[in-house]
N, C-alpha and C. Protein backbone atom coordinates (compact mmCIF):
# COMPACT_ATOMS: atom_id res chain seq x y z
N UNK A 1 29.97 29.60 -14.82
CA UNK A 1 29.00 29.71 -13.75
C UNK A 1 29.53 28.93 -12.55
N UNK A 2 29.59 29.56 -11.52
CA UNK A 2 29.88 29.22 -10.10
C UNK A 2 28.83 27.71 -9.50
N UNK A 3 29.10 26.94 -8.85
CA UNK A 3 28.39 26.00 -8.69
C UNK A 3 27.43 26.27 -7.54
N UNK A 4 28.04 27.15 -6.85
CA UNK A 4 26.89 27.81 -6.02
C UNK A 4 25.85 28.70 -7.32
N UNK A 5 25.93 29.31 -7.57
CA UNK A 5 24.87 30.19 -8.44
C UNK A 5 24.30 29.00 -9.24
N UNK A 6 25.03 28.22 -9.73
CA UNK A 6 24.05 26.93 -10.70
C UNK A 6 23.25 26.16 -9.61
N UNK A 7 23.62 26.08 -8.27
CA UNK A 7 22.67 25.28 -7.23
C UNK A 7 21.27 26.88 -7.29
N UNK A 8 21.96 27.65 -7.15
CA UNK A 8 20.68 28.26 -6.54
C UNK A 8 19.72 28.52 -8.14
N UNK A 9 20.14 28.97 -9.18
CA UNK A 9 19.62 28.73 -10.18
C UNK A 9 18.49 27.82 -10.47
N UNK A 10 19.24 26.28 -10.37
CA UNK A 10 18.21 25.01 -10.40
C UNK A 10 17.34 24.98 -8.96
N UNK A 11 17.87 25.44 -8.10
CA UNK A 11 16.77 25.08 -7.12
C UNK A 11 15.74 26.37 -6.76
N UNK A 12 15.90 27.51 -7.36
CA UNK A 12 15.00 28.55 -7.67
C UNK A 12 13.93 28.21 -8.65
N UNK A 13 14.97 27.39 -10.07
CA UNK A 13 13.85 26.65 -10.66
C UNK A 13 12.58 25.66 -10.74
N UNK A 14 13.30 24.44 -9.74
CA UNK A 14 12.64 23.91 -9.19
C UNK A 14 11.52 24.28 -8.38
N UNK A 15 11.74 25.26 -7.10
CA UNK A 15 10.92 25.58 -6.80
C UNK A 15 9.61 26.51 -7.58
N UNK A 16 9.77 27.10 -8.49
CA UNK A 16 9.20 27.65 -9.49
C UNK A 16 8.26 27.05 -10.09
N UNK A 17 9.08 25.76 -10.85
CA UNK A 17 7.45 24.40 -11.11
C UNK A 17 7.00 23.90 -10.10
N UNK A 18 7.44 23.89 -8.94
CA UNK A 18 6.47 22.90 -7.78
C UNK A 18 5.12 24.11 -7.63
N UNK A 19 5.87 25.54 -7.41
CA UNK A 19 4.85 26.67 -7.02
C UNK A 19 3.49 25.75 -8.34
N UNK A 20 4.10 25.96 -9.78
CA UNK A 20 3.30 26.16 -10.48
C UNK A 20 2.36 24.61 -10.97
N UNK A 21 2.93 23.73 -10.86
CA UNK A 21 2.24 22.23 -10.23
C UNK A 21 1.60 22.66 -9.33
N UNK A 22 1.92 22.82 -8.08
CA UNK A 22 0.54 23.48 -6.62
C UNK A 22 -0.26 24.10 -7.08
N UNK A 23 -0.34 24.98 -7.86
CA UNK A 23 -1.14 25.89 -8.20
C UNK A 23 -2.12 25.05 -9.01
N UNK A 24 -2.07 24.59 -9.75
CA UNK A 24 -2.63 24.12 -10.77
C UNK A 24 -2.92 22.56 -10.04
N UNK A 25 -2.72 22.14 -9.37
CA UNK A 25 -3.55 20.89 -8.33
C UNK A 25 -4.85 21.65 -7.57
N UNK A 26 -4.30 22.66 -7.17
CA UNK A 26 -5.28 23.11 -6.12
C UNK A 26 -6.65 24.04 -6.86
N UNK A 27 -6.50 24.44 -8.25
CA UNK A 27 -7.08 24.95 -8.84
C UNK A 27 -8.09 23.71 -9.77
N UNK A 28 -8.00 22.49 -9.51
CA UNK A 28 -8.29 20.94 -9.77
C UNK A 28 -9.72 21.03 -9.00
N UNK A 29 -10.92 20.81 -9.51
CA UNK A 29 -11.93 20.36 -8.28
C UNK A 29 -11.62 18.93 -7.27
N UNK A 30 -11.40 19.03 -6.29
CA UNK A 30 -11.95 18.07 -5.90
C UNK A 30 -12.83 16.91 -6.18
N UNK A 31 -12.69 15.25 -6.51
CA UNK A 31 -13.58 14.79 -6.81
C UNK A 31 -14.15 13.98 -5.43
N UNK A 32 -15.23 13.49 -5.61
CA UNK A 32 -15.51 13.05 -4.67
C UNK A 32 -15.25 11.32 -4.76
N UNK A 33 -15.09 10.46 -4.01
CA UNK A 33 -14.88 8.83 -4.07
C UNK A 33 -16.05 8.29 -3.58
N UNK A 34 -16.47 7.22 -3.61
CA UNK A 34 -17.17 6.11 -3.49
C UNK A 34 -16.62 4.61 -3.83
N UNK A 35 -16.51 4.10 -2.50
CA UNK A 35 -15.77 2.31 -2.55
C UNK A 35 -17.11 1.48 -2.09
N UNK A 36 -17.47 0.96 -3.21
CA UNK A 36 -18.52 0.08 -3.00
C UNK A 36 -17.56 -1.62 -2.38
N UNK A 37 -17.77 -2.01 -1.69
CA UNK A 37 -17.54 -3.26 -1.59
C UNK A 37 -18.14 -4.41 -0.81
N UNK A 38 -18.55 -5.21 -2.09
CA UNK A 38 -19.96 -6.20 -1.75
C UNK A 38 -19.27 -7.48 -1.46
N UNK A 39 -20.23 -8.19 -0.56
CA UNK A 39 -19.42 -9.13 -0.21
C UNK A 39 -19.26 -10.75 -0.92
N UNK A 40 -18.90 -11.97 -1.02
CA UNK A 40 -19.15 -12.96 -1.55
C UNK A 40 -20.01 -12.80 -2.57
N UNK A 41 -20.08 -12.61 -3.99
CA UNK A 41 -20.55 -12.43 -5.26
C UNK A 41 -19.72 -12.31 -6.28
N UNK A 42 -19.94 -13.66 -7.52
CA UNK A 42 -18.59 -13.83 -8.56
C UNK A 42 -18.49 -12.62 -9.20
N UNK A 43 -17.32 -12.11 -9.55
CA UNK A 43 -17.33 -11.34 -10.56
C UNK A 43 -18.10 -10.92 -11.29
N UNK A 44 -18.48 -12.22 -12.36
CA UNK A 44 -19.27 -11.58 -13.32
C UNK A 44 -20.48 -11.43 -13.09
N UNK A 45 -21.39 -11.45 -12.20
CA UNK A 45 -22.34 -11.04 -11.29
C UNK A 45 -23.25 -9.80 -11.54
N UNK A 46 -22.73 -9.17 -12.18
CA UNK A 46 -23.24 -7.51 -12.80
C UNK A 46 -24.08 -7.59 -13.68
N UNK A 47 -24.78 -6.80 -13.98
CA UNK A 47 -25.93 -7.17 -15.10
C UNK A 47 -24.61 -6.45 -16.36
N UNK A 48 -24.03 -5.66 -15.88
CA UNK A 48 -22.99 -4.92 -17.51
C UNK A 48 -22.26 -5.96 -17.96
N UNK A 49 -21.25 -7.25 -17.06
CA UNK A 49 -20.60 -8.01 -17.24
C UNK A 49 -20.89 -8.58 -18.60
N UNK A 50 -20.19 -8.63 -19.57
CA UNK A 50 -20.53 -9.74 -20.49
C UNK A 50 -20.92 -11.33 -20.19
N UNK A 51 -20.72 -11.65 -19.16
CA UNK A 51 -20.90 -13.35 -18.82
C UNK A 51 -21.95 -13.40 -17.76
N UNK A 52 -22.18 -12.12 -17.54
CA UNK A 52 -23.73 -12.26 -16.50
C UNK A 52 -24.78 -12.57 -17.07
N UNK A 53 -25.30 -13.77 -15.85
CA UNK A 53 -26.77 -14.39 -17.13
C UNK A 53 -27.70 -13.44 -17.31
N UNK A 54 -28.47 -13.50 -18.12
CA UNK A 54 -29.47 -12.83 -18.82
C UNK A 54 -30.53 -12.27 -17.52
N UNK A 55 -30.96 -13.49 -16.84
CA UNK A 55 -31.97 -12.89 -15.77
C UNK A 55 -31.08 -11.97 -14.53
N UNK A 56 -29.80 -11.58 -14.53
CA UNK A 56 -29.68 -10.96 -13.92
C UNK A 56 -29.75 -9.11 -13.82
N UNK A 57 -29.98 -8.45 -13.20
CA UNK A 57 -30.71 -6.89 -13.71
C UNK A 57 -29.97 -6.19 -12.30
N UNK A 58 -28.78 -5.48 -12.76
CA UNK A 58 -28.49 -4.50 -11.90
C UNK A 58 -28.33 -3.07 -12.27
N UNK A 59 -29.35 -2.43 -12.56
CA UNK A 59 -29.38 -1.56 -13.28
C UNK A 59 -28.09 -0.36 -12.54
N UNK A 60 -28.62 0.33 -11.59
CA UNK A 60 -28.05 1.07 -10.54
C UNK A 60 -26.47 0.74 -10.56
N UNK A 61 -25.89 -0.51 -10.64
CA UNK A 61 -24.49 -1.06 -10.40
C UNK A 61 -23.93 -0.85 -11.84
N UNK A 62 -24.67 -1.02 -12.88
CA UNK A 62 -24.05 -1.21 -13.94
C UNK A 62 -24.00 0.21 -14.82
N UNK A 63 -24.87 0.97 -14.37
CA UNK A 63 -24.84 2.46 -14.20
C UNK A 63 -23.58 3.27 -13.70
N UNK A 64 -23.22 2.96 -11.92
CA UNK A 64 -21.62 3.25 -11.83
C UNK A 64 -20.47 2.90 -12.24
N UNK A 65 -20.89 1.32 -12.80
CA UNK A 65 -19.43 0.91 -14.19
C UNK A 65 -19.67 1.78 -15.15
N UNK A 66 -20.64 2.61 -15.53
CA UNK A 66 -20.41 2.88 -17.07
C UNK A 66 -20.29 4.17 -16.93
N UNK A 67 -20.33 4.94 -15.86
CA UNK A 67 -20.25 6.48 -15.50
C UNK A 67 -18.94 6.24 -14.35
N UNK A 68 -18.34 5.49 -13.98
CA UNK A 68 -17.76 5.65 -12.64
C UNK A 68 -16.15 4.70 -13.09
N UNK A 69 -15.98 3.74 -12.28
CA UNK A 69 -14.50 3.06 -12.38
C UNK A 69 -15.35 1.73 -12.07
N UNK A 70 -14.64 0.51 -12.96
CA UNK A 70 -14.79 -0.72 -12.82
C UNK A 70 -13.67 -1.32 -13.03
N UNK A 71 -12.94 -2.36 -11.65
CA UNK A 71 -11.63 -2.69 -11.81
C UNK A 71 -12.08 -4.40 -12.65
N UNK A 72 -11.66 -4.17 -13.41
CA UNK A 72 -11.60 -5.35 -14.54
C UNK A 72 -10.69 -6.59 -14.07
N UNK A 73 -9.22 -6.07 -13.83
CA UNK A 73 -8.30 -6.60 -13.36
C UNK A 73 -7.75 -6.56 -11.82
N UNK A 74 -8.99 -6.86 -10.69
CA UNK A 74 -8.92 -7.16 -9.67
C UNK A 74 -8.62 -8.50 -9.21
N UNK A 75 -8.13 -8.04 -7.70
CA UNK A 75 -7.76 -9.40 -6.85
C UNK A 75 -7.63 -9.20 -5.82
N UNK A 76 -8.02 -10.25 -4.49
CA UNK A 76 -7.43 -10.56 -3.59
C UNK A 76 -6.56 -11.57 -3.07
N UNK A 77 -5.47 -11.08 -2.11
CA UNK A 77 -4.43 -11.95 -1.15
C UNK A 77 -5.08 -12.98 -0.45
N UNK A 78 -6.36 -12.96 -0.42
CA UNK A 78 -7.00 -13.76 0.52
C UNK A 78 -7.93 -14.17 0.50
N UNK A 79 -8.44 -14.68 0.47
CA UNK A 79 -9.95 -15.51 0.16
C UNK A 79 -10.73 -15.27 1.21
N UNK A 80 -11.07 -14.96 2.36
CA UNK A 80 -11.77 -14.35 3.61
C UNK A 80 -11.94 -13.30 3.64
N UNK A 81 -13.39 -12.28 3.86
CA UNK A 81 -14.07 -10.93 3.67
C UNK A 81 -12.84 -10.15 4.78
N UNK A 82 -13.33 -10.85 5.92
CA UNK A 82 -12.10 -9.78 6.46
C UNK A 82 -10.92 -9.23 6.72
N UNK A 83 -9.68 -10.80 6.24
CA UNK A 83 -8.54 -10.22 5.68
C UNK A 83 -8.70 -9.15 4.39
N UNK A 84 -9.46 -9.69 3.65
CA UNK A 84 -9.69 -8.60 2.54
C UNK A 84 -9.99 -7.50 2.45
N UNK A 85 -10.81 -7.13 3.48
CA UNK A 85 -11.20 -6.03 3.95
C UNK A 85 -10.36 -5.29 4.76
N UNK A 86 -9.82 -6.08 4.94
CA UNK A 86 -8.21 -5.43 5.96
C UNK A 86 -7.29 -5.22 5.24
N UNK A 87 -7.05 -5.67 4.16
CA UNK A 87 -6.26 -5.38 2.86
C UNK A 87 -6.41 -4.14 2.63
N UNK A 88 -7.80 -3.82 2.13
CA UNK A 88 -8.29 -2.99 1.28
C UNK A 88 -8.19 -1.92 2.09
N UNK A 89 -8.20 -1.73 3.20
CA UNK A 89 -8.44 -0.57 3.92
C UNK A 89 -7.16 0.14 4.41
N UNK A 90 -6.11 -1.23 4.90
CA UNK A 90 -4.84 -0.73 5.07
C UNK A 90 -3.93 -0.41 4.16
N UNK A 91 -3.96 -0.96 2.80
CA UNK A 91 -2.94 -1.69 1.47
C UNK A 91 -2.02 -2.00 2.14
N UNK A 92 -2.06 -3.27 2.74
CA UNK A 92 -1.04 -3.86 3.68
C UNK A 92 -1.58 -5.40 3.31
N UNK A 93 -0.45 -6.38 2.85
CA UNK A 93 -0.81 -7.44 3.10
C UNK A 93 -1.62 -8.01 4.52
N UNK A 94 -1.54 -9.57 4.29
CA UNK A 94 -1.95 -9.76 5.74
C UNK A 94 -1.19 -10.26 6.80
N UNK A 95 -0.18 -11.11 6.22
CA UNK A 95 0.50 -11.20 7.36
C UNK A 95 1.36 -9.90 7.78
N UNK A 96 0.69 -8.61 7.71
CA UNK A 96 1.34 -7.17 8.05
C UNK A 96 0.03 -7.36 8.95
N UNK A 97 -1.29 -6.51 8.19
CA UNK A 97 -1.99 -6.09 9.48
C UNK A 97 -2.82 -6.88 10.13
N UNK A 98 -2.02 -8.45 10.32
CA UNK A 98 -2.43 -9.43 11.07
C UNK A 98 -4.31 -9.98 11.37
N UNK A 99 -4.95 -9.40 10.09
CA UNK A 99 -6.61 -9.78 10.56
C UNK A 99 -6.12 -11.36 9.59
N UNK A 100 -5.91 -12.09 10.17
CA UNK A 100 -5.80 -13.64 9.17
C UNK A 100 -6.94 -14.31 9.48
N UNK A 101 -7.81 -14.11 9.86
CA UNK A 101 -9.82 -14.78 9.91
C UNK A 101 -10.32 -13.73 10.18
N UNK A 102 -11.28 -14.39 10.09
CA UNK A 102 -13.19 -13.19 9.91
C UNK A 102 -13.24 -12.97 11.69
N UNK A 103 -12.82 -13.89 12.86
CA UNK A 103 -12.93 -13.23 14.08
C UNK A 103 -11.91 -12.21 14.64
N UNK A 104 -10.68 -12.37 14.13
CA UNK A 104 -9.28 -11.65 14.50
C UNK A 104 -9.67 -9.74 14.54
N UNK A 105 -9.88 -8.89 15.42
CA UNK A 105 -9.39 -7.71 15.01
C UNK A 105 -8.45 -7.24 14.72
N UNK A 106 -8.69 -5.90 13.91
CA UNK A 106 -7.90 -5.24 13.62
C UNK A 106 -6.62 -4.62 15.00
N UNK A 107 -5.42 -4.67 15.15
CA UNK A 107 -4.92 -4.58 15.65
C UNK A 107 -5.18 -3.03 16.16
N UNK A 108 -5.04 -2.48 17.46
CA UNK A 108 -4.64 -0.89 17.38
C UNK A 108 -3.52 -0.15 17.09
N UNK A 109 -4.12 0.84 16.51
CA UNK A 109 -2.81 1.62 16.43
C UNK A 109 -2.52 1.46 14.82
N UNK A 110 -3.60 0.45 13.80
CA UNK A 110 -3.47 0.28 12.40
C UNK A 110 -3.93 1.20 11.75
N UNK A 111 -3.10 1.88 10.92
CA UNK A 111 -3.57 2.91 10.05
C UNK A 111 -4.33 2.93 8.37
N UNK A 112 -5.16 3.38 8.80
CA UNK A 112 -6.22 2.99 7.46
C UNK A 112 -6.58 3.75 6.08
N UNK A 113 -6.39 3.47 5.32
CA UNK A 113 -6.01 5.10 4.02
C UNK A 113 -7.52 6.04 4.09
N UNK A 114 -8.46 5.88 5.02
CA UNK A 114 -9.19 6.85 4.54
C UNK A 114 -8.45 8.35 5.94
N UNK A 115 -7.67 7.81 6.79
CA UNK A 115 -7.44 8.81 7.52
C UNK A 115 -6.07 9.69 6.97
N UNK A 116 -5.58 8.82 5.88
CA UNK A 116 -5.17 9.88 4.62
C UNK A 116 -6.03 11.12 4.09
N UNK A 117 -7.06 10.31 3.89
CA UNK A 117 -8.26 11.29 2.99
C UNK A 117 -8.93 12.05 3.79
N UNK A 118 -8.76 11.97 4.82
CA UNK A 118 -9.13 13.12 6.14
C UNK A 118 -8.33 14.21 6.14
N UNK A 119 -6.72 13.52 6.36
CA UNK A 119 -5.61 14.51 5.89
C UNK A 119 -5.54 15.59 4.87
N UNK A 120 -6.44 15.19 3.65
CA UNK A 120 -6.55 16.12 2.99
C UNK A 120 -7.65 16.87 2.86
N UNK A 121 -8.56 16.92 3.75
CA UNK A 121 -9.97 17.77 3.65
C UNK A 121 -10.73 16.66 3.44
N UNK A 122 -11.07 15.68 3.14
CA UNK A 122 -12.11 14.71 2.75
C UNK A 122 -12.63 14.41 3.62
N UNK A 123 -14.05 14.34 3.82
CA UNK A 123 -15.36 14.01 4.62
C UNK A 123 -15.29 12.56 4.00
N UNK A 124 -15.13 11.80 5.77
CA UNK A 124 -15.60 10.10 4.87
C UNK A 124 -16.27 9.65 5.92
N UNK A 125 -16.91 8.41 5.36
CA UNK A 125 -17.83 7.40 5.94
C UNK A 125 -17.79 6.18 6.15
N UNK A 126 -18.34 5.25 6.87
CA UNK A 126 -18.03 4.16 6.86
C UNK A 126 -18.98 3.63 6.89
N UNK A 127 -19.95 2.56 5.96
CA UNK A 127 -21.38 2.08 6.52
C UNK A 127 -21.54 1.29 6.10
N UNK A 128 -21.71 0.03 6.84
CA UNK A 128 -22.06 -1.42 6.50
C UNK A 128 -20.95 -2.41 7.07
N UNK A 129 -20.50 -3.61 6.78
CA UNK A 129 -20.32 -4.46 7.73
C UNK A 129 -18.56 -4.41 8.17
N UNK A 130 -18.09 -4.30 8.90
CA UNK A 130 -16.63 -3.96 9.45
C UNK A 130 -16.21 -5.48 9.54
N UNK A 131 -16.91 -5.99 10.03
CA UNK A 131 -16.80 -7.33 10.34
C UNK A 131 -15.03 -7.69 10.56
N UNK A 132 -14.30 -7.07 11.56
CA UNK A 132 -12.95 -7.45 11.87
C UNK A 132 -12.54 -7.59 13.12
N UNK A 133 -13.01 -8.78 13.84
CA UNK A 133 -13.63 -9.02 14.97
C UNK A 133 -15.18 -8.87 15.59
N UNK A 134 -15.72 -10.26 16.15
CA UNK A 134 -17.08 -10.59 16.23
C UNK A 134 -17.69 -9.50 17.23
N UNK A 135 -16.95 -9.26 18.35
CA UNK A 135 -17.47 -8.11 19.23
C UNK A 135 -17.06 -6.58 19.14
N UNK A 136 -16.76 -5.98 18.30
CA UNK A 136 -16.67 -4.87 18.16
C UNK A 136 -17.19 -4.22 17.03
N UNK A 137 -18.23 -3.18 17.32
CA UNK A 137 -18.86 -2.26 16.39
C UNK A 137 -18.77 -0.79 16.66
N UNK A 138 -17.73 -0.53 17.28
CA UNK A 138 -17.07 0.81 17.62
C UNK A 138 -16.56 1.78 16.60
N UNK A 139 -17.07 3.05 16.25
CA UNK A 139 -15.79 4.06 15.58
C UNK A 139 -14.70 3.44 15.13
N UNK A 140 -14.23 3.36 13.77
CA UNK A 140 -12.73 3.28 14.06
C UNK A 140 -12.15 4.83 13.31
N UNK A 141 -10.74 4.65 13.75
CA UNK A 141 -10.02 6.48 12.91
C UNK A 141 -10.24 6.19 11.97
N UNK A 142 -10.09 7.46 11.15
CA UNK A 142 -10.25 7.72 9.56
C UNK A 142 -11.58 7.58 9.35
N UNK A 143 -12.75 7.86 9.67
CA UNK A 143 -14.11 8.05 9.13
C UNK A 143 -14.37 9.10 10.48
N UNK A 144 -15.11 10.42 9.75
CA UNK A 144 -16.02 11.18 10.14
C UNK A 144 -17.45 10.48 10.74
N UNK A 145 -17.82 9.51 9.70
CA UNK A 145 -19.58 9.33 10.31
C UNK A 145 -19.11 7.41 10.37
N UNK A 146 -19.55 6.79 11.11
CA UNK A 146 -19.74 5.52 11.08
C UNK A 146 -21.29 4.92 11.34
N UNK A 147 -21.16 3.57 10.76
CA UNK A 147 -22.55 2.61 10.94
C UNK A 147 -22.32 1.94 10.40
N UNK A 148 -22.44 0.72 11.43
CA UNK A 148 -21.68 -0.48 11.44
C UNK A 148 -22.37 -1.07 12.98
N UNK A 149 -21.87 -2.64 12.46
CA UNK A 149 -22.61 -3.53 13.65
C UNK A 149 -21.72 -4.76 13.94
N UNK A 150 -21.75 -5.28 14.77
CA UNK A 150 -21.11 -6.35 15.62
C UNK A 150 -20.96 -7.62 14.79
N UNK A 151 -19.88 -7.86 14.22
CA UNK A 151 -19.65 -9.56 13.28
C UNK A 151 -20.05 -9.41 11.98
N UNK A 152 -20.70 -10.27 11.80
CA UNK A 152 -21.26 -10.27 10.39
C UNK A 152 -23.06 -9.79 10.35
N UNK A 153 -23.33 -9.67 11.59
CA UNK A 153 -24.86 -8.72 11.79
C UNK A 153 -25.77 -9.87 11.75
N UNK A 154 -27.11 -8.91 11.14
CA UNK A 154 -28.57 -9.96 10.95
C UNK A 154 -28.88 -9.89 9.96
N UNK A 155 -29.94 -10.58 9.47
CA UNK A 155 -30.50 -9.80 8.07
C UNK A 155 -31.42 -9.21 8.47
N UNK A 156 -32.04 -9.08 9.77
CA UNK A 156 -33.48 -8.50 9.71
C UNK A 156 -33.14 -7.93 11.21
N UNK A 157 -33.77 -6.30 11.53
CA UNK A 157 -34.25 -5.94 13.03
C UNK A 157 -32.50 -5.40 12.99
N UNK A 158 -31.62 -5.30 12.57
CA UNK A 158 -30.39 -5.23 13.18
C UNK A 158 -30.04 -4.23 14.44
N UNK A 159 -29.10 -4.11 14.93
CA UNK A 159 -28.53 -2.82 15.63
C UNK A 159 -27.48 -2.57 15.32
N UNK A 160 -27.69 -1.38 14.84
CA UNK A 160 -26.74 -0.85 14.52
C UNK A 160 -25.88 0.61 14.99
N UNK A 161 -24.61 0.70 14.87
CA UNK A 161 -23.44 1.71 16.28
C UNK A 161 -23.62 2.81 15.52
N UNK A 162 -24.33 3.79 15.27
CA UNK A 162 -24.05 5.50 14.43
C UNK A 162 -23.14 6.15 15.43
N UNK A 163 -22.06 6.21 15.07
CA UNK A 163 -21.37 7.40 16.03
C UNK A 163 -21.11 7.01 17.44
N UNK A 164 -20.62 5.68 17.35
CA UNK A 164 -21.16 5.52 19.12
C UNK A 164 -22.77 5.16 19.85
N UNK A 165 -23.33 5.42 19.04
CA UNK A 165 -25.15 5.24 19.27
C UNK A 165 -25.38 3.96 19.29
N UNK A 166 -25.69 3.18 19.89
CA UNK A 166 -26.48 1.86 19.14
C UNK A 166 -27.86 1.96 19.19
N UNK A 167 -28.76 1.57 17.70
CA UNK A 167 -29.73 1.69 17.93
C UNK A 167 -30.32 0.72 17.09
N UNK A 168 -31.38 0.13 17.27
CA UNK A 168 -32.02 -1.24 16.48
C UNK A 168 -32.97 -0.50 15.33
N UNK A 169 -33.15 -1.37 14.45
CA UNK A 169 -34.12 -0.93 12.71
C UNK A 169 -34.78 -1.89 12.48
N UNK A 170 -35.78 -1.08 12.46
CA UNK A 170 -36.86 -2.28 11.87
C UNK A 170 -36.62 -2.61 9.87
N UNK A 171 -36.47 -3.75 9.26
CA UNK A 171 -36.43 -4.35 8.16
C UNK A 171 -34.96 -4.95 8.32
N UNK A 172 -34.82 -5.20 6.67
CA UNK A 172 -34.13 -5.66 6.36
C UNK A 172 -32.39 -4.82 6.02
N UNK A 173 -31.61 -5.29 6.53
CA UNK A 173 -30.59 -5.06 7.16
C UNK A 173 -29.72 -4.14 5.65
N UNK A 174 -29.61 -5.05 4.44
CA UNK A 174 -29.02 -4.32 3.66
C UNK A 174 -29.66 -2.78 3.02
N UNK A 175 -31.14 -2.96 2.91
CA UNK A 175 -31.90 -1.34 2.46
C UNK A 175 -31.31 -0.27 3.74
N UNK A 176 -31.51 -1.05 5.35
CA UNK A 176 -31.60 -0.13 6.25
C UNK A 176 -30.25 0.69 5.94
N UNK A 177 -28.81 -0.33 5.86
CA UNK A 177 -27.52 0.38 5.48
C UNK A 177 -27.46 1.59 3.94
N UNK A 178 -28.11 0.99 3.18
CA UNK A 178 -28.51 2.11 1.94
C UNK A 178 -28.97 3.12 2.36
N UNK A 179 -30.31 3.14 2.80
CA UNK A 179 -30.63 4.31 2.94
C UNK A 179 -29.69 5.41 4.05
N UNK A 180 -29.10 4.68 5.16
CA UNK A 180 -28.01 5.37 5.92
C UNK A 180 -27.36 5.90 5.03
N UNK A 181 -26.50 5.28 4.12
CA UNK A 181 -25.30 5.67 3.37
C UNK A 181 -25.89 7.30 2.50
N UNK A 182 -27.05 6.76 1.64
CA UNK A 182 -27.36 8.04 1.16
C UNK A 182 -28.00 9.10 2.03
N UNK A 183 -28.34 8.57 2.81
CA UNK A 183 -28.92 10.13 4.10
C UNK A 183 -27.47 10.80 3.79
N UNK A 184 -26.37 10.00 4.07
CA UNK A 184 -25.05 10.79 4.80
C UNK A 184 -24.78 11.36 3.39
N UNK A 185 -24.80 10.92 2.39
CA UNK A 185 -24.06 11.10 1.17
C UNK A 185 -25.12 12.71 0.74
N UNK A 186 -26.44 12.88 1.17
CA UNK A 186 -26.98 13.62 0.63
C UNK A 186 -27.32 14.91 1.70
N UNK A 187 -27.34 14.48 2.81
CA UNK A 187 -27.35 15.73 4.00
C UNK A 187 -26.11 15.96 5.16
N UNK A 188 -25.98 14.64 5.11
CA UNK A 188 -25.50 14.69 6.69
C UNK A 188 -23.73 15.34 6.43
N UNK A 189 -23.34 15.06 5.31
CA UNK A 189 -21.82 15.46 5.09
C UNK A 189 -21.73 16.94 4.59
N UNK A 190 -20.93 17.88 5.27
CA UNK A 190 -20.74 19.31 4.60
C UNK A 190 -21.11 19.66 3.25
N UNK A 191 -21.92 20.79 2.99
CA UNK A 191 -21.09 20.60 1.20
C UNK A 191 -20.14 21.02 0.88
N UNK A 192 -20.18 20.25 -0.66
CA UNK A 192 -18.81 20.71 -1.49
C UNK A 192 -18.83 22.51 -1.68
């Protein structure tokens, strides 16, 4: 066999399983994601946790560990919500995407993995505290719907940026972000 005919051979082949890998990805449902991430609370904190005290009751949370993903063997680079959060969003250490305190923004021009997940058809969201720099509660890329507020917010009355909107809520600041999240999760995003 000619080494040309054995190139085109293997790379006829090749292309042959990628066709048939593609095929069979795309014939895959789609799943959908959800990144819960709460802020300052130990670990074992969960009502599922084995070392969570007794009076603690999270029914709802311990419900998505036992139907969903629970990282057991987590960590952060950093001990501060918003390097961490800058972690998590970029998978970039920190002395990469430079948020090294809770006032520092995010630099421009930083690319964030949900505008991956845009890349591929995915409807995403962003709702609740950005907190990566004290004065900005702006859009950032990679989310379709945002809501989000300035620093670390209020607990009560907040205002909060939908889309560019700012608009103030009456209660308490963490239900008001819930119920946002599931409006979006249950109407406001295309369906599947």
């Amino acid at each position: 066999m000619t080494n040309l005919r054995f190139a085109c051979l293997a790379g006829a082949s090749l292309i042959a399983g990628l066709l048939v890998r593609t095929s069979m990805v795309a014939a895959t449902p789609v799943q959908n994601v959800v990144l819960i991430l709460s802020d300052d609370h130990r670990y074992d904190f969960l009502g599922f946790h084995e070392r969570a005290p007794r009076f603690l009751q999270t029914p709802n949370l311990d419900r998505m560990a036992r139907e969903g993903a629970h990282l057991a063997n987590a960590f952060v680079s950093t001990s501060l919500c918003s390097p961490s959060r800058a972690s998590i969003l970029t998978g970039r250490y920190m002395h990469h995407h430079r948020v090294v305190d809770n006032q520092r923004p995010v630099p421009d021009g930083t690319w964030f993995f949900p505008q991956h997940l845009q890349g591929q058809g995915f409807q995403t969201a962003f709702v609740g505290k950005w907190h990566m720099g004290h004065d900005h509660d702006e859009p950032r890329p990679g989310f379709n719907y945002w809501a989000s507020f300035k620093g670390q917010g209020t607990y009560s009355d907040p205002t909060i940026n939908i889309n560019g909107t700012r608009r103030t809520f009456e209660g308490y600041n963490a239900d008001i972000l819930t119920d946002i999240a599931v409006q979006w999760l249950n109407h406001e995003r295309p369906a599947d």
